[in-house]
C-alpha atoms as a PDB file:
ATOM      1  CA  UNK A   1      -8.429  23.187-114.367  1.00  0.00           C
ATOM      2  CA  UNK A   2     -10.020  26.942-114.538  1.00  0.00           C
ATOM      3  CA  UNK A   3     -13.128  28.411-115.921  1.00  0.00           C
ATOM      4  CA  UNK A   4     -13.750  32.420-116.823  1.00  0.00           C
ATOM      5  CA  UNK A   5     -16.303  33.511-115.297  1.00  0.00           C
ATOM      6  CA  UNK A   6     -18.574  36.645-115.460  1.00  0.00           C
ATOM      7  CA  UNK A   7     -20.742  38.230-113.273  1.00  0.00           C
ATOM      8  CA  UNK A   8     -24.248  36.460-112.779  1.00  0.00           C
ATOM      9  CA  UNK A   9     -26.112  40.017-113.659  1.00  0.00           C
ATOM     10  CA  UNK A  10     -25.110  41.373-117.210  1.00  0.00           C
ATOM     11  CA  UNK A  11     -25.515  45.235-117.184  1.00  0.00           C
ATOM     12  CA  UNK A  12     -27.536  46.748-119.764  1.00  0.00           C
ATOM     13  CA  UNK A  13     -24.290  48.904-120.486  1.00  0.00           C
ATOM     14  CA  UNK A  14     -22.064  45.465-121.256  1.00  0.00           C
ATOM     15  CA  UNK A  15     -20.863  44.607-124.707  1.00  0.00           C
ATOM     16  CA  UNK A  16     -22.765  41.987-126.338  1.00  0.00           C
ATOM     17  CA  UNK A  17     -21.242  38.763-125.706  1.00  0.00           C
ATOM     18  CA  UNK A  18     -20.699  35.801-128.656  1.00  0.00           C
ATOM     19  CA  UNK A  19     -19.819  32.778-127.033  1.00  0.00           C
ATOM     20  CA  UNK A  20     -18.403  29.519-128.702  1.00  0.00           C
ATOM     21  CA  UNK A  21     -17.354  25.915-127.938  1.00  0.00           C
ATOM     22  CA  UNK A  22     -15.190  24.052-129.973  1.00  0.00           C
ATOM     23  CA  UNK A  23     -13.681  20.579-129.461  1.00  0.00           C
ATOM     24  CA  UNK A  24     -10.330  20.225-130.984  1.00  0.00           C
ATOM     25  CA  UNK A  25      -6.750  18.833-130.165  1.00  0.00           C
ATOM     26  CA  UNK A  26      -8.575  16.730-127.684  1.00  0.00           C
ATOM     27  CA  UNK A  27     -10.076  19.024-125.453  1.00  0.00           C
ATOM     28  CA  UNK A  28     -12.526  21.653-125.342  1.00  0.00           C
ATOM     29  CA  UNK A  29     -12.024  25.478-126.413  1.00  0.00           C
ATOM     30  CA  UNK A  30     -14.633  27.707-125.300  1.00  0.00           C
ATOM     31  CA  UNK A  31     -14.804  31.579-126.431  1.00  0.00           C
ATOM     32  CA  UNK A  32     -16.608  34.610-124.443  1.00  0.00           C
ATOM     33  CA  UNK A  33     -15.869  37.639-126.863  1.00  0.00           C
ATOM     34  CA  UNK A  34     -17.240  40.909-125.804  1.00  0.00           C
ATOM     35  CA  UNK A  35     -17.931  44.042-128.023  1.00  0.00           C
ATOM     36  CA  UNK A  36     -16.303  45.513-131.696  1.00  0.00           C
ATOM     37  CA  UNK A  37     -18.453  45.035-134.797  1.00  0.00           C
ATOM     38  CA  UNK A  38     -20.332  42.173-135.228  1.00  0.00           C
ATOM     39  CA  UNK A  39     -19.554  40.940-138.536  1.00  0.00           C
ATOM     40  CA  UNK A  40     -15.719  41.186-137.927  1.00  0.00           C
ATOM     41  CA  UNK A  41     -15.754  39.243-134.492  1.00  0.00           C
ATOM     42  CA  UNK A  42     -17.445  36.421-136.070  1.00  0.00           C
ATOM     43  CA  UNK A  43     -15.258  36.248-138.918  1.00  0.00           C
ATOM     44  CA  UNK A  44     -12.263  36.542-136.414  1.00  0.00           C
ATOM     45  CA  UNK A  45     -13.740  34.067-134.794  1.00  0.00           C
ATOM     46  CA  UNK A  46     -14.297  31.386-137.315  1.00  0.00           C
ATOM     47  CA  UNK A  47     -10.894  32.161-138.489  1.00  0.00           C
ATOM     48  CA  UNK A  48      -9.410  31.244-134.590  1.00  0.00           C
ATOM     49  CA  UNK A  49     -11.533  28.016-134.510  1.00  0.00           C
ATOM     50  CA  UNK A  50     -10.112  27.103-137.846  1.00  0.00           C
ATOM     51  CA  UNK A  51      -6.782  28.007-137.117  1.00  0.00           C
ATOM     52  CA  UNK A  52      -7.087  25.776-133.913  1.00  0.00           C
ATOM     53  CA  UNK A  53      -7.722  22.814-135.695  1.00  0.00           C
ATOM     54  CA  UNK A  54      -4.842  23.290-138.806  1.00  0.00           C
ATOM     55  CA  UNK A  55      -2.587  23.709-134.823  1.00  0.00           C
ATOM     56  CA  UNK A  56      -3.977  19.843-134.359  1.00  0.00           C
ATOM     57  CA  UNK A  57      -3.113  19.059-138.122  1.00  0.00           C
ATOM     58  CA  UNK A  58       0.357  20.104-137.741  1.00  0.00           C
ATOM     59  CA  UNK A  59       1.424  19.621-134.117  1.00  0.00           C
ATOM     60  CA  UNK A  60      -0.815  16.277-133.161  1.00  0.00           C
ATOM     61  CA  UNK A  61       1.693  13.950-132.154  1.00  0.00           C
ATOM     62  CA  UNK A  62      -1.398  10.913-132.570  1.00  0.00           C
ATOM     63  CA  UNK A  63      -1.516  11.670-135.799  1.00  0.00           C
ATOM     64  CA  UNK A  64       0.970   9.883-138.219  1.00  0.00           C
ATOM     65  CA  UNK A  65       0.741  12.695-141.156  1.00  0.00           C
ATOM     66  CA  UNK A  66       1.120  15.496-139.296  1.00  0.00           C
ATOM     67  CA  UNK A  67       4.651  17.822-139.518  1.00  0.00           C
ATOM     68  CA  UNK A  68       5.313  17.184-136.207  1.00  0.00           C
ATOM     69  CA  UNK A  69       5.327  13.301-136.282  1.00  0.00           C
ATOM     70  CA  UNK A  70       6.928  13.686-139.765  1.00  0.00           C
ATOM     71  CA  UNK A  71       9.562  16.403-138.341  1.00  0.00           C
ATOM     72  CA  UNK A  72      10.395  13.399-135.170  1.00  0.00           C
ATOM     73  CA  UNK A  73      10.954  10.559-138.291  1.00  0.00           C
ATOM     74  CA  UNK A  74      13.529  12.783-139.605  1.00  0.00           C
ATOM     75  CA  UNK A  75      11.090  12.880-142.895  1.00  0.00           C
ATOM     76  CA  UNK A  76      10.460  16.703-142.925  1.00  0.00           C
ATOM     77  CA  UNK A  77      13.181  19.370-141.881  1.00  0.00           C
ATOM     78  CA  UNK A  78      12.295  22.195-139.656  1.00  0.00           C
ATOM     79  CA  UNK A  79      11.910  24.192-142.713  1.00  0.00           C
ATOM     80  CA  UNK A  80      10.182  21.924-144.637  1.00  0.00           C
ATOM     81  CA  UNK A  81       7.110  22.962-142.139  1.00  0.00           C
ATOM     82  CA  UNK A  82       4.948  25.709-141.461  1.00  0.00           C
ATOM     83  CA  UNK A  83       6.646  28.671-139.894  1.00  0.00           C
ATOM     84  CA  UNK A  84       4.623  27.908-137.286  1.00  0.00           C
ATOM     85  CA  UNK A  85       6.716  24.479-136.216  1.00  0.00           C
ATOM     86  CA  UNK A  86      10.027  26.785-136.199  1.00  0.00           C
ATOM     87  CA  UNK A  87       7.833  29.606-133.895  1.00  0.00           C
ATOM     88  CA  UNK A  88       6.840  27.158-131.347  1.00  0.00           C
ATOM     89  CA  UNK A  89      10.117  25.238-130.928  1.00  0.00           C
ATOM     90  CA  UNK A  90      11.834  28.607-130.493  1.00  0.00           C
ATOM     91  CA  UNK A  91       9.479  29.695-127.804  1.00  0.00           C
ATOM     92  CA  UNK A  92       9.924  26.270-126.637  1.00  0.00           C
ATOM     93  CA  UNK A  93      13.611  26.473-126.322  1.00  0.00           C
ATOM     94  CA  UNK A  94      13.411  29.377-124.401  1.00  0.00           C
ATOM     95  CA  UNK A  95      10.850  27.788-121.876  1.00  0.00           C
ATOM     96  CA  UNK A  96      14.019  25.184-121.414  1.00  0.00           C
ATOM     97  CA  UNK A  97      16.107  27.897-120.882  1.00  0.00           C
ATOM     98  CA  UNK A  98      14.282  29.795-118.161  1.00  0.00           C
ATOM     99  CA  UNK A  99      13.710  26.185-116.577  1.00  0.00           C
ATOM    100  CA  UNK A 100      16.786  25.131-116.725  1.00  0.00           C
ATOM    101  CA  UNK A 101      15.699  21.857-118.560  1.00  0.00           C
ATOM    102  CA  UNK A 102      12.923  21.036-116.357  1.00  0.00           C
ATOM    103  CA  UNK A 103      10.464  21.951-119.144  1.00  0.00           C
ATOM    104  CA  UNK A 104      11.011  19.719-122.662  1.00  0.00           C
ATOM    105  CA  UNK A 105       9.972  19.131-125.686  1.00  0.00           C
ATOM    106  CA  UNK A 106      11.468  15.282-125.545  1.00  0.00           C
ATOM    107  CA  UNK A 107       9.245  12.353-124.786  1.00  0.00           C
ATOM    108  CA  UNK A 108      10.563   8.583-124.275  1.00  0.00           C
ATOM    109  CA  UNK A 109      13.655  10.573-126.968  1.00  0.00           C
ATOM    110  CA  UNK A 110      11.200  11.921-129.480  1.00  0.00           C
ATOM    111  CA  UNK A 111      10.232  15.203-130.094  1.00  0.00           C
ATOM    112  CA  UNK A 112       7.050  16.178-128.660  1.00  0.00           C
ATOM    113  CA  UNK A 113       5.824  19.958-128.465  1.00  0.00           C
ATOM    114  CA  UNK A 114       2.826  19.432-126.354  1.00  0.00           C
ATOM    115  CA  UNK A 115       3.706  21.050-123.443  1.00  0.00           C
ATOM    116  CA  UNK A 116       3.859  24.700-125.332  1.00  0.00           C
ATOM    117  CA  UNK A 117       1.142  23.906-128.305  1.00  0.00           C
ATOM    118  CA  UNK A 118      -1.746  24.493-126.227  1.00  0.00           C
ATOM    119  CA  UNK A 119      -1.477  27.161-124.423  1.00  0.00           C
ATOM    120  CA  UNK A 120      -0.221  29.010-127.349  1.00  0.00           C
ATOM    121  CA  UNK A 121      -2.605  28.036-129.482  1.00  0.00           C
ATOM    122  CA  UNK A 122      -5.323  29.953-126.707  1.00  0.00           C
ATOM    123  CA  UNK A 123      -3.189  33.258-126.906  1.00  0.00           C
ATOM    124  CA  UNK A 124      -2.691  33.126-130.297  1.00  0.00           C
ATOM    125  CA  UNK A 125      -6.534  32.647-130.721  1.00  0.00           C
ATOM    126  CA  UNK A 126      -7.356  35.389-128.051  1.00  0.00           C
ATOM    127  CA  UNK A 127      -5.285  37.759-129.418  1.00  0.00           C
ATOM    128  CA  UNK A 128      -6.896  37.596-133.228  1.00  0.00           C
ATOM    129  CA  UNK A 129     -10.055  38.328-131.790  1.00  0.00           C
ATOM    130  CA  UNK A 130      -8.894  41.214-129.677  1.00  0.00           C
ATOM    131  CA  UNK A 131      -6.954  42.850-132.992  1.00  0.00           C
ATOM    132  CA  UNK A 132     -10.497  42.865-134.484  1.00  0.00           C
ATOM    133  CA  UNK A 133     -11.470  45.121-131.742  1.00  0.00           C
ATOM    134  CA  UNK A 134     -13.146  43.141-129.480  1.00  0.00           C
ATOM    135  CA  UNK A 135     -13.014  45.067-126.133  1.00  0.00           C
ATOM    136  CA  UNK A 136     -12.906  41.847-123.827  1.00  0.00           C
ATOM    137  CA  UNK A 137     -12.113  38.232-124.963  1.00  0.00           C
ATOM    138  CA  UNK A 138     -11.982  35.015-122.747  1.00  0.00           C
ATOM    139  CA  UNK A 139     -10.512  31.702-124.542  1.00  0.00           C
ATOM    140  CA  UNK A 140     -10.478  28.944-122.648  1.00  0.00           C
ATOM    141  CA  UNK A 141      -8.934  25.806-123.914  1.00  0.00           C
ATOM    142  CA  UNK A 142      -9.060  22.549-121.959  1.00  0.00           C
ATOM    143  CA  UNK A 143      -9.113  25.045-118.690  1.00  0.00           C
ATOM    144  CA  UNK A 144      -6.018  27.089-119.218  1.00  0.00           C
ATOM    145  CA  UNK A 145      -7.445  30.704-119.607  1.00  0.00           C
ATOM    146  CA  UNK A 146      -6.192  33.336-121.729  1.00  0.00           C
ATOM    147  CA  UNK A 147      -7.988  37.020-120.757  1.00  0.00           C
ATOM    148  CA  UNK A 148      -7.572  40.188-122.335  1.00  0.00           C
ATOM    149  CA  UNK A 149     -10.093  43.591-121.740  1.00  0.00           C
ATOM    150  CA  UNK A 150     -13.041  43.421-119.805  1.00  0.00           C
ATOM    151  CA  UNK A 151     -16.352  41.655-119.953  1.00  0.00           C
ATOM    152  CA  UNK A 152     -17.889  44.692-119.333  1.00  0.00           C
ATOM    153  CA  UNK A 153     -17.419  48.956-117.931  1.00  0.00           C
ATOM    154  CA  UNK A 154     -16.059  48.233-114.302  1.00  0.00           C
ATOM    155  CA  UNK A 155     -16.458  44.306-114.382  1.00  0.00           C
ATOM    156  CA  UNK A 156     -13.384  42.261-114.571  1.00  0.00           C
ATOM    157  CA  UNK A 157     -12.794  38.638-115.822  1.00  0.00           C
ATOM    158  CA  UNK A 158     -12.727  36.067-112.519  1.00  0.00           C
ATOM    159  CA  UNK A 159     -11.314  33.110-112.975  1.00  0.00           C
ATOM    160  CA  UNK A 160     -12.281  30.097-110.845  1.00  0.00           C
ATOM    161  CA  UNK A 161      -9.560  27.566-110.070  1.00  0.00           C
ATOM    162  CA  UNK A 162     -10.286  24.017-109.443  1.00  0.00           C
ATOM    163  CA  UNK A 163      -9.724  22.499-106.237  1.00  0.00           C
ATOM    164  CA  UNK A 164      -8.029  19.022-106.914  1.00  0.00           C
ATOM    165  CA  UNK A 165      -8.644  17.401-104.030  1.00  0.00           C
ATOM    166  CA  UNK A 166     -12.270  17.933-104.009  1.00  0.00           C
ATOM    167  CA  UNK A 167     -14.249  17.451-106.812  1.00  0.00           C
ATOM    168  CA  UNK A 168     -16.647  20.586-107.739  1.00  0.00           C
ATOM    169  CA  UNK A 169     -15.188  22.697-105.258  1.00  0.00           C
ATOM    170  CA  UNK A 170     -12.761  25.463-105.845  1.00  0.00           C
ATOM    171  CA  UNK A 171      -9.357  26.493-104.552  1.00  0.00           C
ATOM    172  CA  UNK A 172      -9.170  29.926-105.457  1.00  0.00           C
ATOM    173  CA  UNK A 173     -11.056  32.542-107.728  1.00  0.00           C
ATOM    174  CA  UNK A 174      -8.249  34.704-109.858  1.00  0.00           C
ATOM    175  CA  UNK A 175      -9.232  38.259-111.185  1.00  0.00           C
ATOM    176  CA  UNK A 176      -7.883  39.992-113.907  1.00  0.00           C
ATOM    177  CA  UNK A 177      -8.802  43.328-111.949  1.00  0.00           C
ATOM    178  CA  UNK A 178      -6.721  46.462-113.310  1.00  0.00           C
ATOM    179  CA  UNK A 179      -4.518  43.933-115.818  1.00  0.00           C
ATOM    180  CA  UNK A 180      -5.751  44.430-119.759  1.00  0.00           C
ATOM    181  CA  UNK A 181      -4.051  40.802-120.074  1.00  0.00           C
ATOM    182  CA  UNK A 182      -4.287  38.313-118.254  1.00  0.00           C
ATOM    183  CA  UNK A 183      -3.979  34.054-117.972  1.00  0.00           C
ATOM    184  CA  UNK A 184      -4.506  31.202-115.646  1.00  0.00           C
ATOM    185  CA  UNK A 185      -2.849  27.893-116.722  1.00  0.00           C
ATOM    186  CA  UNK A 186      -3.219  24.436-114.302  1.00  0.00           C
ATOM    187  CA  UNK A 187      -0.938  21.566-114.669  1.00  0.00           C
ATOM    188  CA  UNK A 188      -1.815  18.607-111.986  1.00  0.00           C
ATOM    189  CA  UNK A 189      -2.704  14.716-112.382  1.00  0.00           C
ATOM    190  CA  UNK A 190      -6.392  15.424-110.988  1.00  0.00           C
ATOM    191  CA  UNK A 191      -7.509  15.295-115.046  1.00  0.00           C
ATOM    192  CA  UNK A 192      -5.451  13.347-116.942  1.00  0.00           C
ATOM    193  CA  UNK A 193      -3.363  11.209-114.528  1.00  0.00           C
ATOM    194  CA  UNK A 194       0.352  11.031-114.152  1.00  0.00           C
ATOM    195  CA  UNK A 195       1.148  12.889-117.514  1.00  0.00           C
ATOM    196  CA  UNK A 196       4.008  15.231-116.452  1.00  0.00           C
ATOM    197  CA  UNK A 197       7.322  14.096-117.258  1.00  0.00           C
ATOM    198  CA  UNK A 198      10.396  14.422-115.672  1.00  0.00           C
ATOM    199  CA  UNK A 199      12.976  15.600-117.906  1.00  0.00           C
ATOM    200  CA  UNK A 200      16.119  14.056-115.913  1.00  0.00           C
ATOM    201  CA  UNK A 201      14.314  10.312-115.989  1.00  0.00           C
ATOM    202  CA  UNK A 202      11.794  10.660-119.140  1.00  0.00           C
ATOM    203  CA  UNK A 203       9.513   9.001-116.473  1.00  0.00           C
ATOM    204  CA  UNK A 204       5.986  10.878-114.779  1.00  0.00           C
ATOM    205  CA  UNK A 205       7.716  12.996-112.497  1.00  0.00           C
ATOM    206  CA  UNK A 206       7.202  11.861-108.858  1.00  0.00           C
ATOM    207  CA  UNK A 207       6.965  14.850-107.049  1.00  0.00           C
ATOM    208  CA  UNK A 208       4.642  15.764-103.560  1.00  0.00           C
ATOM    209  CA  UNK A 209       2.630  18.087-105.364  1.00  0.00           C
ATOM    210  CA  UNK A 210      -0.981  17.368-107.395  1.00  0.00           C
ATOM    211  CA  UNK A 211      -1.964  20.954-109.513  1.00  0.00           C
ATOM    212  CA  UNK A 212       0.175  23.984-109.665  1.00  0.00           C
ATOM    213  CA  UNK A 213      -1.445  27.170-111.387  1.00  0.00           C
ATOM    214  CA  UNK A 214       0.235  29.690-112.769  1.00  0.00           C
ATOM    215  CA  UNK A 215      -0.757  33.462-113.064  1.00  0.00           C
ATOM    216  CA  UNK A 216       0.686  35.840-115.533  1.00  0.00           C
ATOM    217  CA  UNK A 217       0.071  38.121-119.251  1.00  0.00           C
ATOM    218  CA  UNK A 218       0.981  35.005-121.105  1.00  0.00           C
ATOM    219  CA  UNK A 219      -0.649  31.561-121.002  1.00  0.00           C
ATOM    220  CA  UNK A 220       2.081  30.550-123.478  1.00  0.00           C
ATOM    221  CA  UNK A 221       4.388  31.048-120.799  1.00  0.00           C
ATOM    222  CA  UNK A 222       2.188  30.173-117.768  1.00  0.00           C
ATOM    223  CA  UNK A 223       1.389  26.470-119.150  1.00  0.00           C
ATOM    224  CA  UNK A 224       4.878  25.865-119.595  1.00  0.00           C
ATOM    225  CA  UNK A 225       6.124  27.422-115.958  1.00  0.00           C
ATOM    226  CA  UNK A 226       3.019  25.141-114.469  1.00  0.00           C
ATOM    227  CA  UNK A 227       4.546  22.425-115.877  1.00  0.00           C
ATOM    228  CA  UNK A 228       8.270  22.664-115.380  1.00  0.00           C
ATOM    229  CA  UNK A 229       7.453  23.840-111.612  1.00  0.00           C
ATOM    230  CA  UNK A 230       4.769  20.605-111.267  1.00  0.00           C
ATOM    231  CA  UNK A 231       7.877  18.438-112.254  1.00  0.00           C
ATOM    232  CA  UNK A 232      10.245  20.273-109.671  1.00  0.00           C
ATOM    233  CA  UNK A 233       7.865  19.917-106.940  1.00  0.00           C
ATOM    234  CA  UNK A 234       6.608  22.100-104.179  1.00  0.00           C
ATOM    235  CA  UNK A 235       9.719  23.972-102.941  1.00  0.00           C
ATOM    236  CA  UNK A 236      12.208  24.102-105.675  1.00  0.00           C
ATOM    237  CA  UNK A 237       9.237  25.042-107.998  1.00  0.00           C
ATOM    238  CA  UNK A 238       7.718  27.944-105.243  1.00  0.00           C
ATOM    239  CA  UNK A 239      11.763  28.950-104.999  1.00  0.00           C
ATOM    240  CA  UNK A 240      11.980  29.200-108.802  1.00  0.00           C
ATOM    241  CA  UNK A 241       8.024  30.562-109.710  1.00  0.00           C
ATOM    242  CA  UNK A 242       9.043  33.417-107.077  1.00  0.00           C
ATOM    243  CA  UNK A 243      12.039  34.761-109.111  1.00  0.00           C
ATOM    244  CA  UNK A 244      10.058  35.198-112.377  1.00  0.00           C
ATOM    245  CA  UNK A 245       8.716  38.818-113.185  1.00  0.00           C
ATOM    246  CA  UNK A 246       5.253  38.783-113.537  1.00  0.00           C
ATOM    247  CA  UNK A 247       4.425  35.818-112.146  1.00  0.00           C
ATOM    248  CA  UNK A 248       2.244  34.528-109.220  1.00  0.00           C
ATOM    249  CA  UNK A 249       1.322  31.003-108.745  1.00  0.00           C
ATOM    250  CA  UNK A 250      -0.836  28.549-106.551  1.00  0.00           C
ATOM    251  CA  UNK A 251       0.923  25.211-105.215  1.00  0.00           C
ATOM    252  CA  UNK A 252      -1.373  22.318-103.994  1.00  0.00           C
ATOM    253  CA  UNK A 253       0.437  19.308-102.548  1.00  0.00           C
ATOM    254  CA  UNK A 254      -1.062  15.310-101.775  1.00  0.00           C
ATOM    255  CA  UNK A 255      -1.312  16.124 -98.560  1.00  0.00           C
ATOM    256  CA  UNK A 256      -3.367  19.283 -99.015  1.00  0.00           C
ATOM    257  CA  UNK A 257      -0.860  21.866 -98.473  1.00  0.00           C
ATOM    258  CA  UNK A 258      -1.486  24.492-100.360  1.00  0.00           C
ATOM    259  CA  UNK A 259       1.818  27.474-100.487  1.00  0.00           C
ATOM    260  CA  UNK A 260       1.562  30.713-102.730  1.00  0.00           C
ATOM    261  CA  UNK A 261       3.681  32.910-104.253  1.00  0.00           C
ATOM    262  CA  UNK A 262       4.083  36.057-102.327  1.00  0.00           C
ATOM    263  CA  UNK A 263       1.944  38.253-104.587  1.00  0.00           C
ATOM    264  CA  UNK A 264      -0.803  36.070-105.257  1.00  0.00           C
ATOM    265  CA  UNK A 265      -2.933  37.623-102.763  1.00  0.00           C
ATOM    266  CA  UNK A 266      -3.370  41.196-105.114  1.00  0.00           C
ATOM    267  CA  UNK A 267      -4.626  38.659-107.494  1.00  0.00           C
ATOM    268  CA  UNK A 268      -7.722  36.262-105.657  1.00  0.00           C
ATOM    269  CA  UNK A 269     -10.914  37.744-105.790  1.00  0.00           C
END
């Protein structure tokens, strides 16, 4: 779990901020957008919040109509759906690939995008409001962070992370410090339980380990790397976070171990 945060003093020389918060595909989406023109930020940013909830229409797996749960019956092909369905299982197919199978889009033999929908879904919604010429933008969706600009001149986003094993407190704070683009993405059974699978069993995965959060440009990418290293566990998922480019992450195991990636320390602040 992470939350943007800004500095408690606004300057008198920071962008205007519009702030938002949305519940949708069973979470909460909250929006800090600083600067550009008025009228075209809030029409960007209607146009996110809608386009977050058409993602739920299509990709819900809980709901019976949508393409997704149609696509799994074998009642819709792939391009039978929005181009969207074919975007997202390509990106997700390449999230296997980097794993090397530890991150799916299989659950108990169905097909189930989850693990990818969200965290695109933030970018994608970030990234609208930053074409518009919004000068910083914050989107956080159910506490995976997408960042891109600055809140302010000189002021950087911060990021707090959650600490799992005690409630209210923090683990780390993250700034996006000299990065235009930035995200922070948390998987971990301190929310929602046991909910990360293990591809090799189709079981929760059983592993030593309860949050891993990832650091990197994309939160696309970091949700799905927190999640395929969660499943892996604490040393073959530090082993494998540590050869991607880009990429810094924060391990937290049951026993309050807590092991970093070797350039995580240019990032905390």
């Amino acid at each position: 779990m992470s939350e943007a945060v800004a500095d408690p003093i606004e300057s008198a020389a920071a962008p205007a901020a519009v702030r938002h918060v949305e519940e949708v595909m069973g979470t909460v989406f909250s929006f800090d957008v600083r600067g550009g023109d008025p009228g075209a930020v809030k029409a960007a940013l209607e146009e996110a919040v809608a386009g977050l909830h058409r993602v739920n229409e299509v990709f819900s797996t809980y709901r019976e109509d949508s393409q997704v749960s149609r696509l799994a019956r074998g009642e819709l092909s792939v391009g039978d759906c929005d181009p969207e369905v074919a975007e997202v299982l390509e990106l997700a197919t390449e999230a296997e690939r980097v794993s090397e199978g530890w991150f799916s889009t299989s659950y108990e033999g169905q097909l189930d995008p989850t693990g990818i929908v969200k965290g695109w879904a933030v970018e994608r919604a970030a990234r609208s409001l930053a074409a518009v010429g919004a000068s910083g933008v914050s989107v956080n969706g159910g506490g995976d962070v997408q960042l891109l600009g600055t809140p302010g001149p000189h002021r950087p986003w911060r990021v707090g992370v959650a600490d799992p094993l005690r409630p209210g407190g923090l683990a780390a704070v993250v700034s996006a410090a000299g990065a235009e683009e930035l995200a922070v993405a948390t998987s971990g059974t301190a929310e929602r339980g046991a909910h990360i699978v293990d591809p090799r069993t189709g079981r929760s995965a059983v592993t030593d380990l309860v949050a891993v959060t990832v650091v990197g440009p994309s939160l696309t990418w970091a949700d799905c790397w927190a999640t395929a290293a969660f499943a892996m566990g604490s040393r073959a998922g530090l082993r494998w976070l540590e050869s991607l480019p880009g990429v810094e992450a924060l391990l937290i195991t049951a026993g309050d171990e807590v092991r970093c990636t070797g350039g995580l320390a240019a990032r905390l602040g």
